[in-house]
N, C-alpha and C. Protein backbone atom coordinates (compact mmCIF):
# COMPACT_ATOMS: atom_id res chain seq x y z
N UNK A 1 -4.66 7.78 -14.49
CA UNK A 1 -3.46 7.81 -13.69
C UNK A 1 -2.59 9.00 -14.06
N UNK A 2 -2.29 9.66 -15.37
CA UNK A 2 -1.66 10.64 -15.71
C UNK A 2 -2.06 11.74 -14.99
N UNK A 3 -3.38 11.96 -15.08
CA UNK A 3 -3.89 13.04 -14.79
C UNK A 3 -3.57 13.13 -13.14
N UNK A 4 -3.68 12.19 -12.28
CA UNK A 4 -3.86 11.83 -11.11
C UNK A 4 -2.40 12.28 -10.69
N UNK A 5 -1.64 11.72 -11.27
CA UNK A 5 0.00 11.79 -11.16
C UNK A 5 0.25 13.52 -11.18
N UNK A 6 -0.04 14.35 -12.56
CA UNK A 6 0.08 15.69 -12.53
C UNK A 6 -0.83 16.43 -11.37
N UNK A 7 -1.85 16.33 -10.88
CA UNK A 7 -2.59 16.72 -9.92
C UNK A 7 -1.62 16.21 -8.56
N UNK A 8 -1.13 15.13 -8.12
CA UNK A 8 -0.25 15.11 -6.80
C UNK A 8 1.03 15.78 -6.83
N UNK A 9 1.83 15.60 -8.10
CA UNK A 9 3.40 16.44 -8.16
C UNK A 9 2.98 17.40 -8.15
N UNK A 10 1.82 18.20 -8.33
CA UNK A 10 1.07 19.63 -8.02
C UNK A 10 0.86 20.24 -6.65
N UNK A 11 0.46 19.22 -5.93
CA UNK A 11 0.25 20.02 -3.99
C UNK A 11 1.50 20.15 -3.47
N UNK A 12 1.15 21.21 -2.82
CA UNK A 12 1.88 21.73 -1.21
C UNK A 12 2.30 20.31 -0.39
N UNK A 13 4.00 20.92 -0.28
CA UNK A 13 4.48 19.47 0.46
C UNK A 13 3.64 19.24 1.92
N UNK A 14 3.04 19.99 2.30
CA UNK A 14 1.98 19.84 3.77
C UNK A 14 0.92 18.98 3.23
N UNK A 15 0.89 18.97 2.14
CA UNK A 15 -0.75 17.90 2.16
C UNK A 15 -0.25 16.14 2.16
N UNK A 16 -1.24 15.69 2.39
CA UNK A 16 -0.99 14.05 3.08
C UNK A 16 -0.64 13.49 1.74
N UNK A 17 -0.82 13.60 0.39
CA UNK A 17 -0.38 12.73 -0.75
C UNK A 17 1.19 12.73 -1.06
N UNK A 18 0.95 14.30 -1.31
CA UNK A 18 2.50 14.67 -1.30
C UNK A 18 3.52 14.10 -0.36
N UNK A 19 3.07 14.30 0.92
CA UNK A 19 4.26 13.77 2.20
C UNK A 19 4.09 12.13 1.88
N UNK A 20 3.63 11.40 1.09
CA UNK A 20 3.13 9.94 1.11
C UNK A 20 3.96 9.74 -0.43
N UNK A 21 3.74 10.17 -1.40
CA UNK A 21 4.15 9.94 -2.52
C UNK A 21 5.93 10.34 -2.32
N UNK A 22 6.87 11.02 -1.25
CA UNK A 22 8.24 11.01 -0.96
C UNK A 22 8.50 10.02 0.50
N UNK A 23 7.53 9.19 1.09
CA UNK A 23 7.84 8.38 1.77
C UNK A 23 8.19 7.30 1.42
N UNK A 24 9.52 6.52 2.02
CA UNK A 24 9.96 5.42 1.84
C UNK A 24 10.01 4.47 2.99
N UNK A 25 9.71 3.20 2.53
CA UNK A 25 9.36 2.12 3.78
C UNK A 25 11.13 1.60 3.96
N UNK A 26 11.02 1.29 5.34
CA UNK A 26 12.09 0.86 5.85
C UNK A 26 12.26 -0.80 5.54
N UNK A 27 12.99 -1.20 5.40
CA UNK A 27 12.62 -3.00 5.28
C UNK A 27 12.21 -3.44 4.22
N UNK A 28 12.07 -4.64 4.31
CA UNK A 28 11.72 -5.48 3.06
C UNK A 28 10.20 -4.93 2.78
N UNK A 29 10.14 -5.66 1.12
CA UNK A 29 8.42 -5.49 0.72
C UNK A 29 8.20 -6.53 1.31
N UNK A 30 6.76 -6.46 1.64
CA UNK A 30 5.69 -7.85 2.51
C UNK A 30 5.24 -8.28 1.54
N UNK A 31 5.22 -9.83 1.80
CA UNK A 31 4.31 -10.33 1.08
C UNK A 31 2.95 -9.64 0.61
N UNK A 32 2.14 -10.25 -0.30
CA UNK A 32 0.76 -9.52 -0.53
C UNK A 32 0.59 -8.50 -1.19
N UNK A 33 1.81 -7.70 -1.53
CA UNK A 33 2.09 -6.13 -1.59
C UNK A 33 1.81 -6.35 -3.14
N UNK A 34 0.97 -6.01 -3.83
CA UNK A 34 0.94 -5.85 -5.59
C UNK A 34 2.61 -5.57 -6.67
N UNK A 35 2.82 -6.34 -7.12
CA UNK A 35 3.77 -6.07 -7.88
C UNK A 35 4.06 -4.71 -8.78
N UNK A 36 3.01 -4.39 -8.94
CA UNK A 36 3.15 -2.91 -9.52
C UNK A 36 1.68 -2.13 -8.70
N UNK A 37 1.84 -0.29 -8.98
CA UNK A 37 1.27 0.20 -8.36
C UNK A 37 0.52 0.96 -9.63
N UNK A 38 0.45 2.19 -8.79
CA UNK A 38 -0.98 3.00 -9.85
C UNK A 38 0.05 3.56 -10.81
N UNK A 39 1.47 3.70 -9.78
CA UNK A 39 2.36 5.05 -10.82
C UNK A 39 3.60 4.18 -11.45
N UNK A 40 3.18 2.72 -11.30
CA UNK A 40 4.52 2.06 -12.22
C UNK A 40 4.83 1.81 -13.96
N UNK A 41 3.42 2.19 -14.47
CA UNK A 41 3.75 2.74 -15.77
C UNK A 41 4.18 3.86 -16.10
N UNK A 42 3.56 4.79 -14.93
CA UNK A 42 4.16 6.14 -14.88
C UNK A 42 6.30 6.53 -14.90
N UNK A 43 5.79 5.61 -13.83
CA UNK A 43 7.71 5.59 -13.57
C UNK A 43 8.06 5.24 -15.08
N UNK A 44 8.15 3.63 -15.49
CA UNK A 44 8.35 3.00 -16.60
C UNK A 44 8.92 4.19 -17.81
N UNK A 45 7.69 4.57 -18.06
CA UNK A 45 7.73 5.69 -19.24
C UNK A 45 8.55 6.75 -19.50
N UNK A 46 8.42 7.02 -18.06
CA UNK A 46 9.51 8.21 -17.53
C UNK A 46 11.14 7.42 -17.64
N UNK A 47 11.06 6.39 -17.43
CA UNK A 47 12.63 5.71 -17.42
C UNK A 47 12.97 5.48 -18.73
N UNK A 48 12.79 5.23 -19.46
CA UNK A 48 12.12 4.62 -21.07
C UNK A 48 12.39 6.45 -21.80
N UNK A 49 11.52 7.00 -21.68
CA UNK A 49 12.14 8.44 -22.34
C UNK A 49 12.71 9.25 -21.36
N UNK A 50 13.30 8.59 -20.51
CA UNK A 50 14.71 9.15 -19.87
C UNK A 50 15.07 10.80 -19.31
N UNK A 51 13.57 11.08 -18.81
CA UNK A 51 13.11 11.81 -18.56
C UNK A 51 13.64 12.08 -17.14
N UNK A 52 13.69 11.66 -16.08
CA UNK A 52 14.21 11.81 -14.73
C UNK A 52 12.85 11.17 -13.93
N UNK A 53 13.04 12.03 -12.93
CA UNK A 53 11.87 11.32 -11.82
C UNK A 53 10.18 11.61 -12.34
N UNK A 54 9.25 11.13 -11.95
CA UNK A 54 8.29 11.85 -12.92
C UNK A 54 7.40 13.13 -12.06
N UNK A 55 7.94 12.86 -10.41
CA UNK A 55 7.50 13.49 -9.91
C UNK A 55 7.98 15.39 -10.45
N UNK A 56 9.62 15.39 -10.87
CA UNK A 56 9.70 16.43 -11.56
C UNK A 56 8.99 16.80 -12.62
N UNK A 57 8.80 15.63 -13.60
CA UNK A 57 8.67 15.70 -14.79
C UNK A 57 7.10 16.72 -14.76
N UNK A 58 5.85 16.13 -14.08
CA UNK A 58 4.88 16.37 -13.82
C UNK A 58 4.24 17.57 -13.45
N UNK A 59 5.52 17.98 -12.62
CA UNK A 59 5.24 19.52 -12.26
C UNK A 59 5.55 20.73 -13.53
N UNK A 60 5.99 20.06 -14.03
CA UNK A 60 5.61 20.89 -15.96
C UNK A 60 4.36 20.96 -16.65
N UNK A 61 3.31 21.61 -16.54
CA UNK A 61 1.53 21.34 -17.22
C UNK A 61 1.84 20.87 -18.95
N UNK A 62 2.93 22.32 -19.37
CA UNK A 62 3.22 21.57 -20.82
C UNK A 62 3.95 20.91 -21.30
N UNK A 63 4.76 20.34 -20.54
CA UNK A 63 5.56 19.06 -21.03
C UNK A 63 4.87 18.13 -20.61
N UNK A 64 4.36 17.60 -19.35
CA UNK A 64 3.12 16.27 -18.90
C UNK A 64 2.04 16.53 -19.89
N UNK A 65 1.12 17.28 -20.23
CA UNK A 65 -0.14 16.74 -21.41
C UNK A 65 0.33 16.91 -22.79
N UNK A 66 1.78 17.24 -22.95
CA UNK A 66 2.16 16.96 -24.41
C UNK A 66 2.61 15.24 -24.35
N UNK A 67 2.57 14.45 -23.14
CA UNK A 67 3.47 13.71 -22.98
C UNK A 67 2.10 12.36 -22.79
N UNK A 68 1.04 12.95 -22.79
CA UNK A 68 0.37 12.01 -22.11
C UNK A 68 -0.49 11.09 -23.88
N UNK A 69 -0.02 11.47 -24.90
CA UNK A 69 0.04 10.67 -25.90
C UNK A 69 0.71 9.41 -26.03
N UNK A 70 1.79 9.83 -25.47
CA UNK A 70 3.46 9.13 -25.54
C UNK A 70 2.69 7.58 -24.35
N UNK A 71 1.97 8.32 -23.40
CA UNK A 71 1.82 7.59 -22.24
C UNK A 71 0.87 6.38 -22.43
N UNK A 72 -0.42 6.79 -23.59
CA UNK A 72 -1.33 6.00 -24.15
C UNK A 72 -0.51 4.82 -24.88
N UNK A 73 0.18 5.31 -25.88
CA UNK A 73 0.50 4.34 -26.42
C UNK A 73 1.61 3.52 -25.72
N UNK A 74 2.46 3.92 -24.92
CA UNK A 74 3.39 3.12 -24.08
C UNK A 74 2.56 2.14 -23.42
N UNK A 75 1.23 2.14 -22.33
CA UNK A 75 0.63 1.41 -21.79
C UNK A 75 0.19 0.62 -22.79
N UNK A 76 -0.99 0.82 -23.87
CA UNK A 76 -1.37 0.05 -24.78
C UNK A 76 -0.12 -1.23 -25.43
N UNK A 77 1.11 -0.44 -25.80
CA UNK A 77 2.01 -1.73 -26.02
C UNK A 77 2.78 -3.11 -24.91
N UNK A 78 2.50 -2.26 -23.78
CA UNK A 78 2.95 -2.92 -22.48
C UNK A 78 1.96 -4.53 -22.61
């Protein structure tokens, strides 16, 4: 997921992840909808070392894989 995360805050706002990863749904969540997603440890971590959004954070190569230690062990204690 780290890696995945630095590879999307990486594309051109024209590509379909990018325009998808700044879309927001109108309305309530629906039922069914998973309580957490691929990037909610991501967020987490980022909130936790108070870092800002992670979509910024990510677009840094050497601050995200100095960070992705931090990220192992944050999930592992979760």
């Amino acid at each position: 997921h780290w890696k995945l995360a630095h590879y999307a805050a990486n594309l051109p706002p024209d590509r379909w992840l990018a325009r998808i990863l700044t879309w927001t749904c109108r309305g309530h969540q629906g039922t069914g909808r998973p309580r957490n997603t691929w990037d909610t440890m991501i967020q987490k971590i980022c909130r936790y070392q108070q870092l800002g959004i992670w979509l910024d954070v990510a677009r840094d190569s050497n601050q995200w894989s100095n960070l992705m230690p931090h990220f192992v062990t944050f999930c592992a204690q979760a």
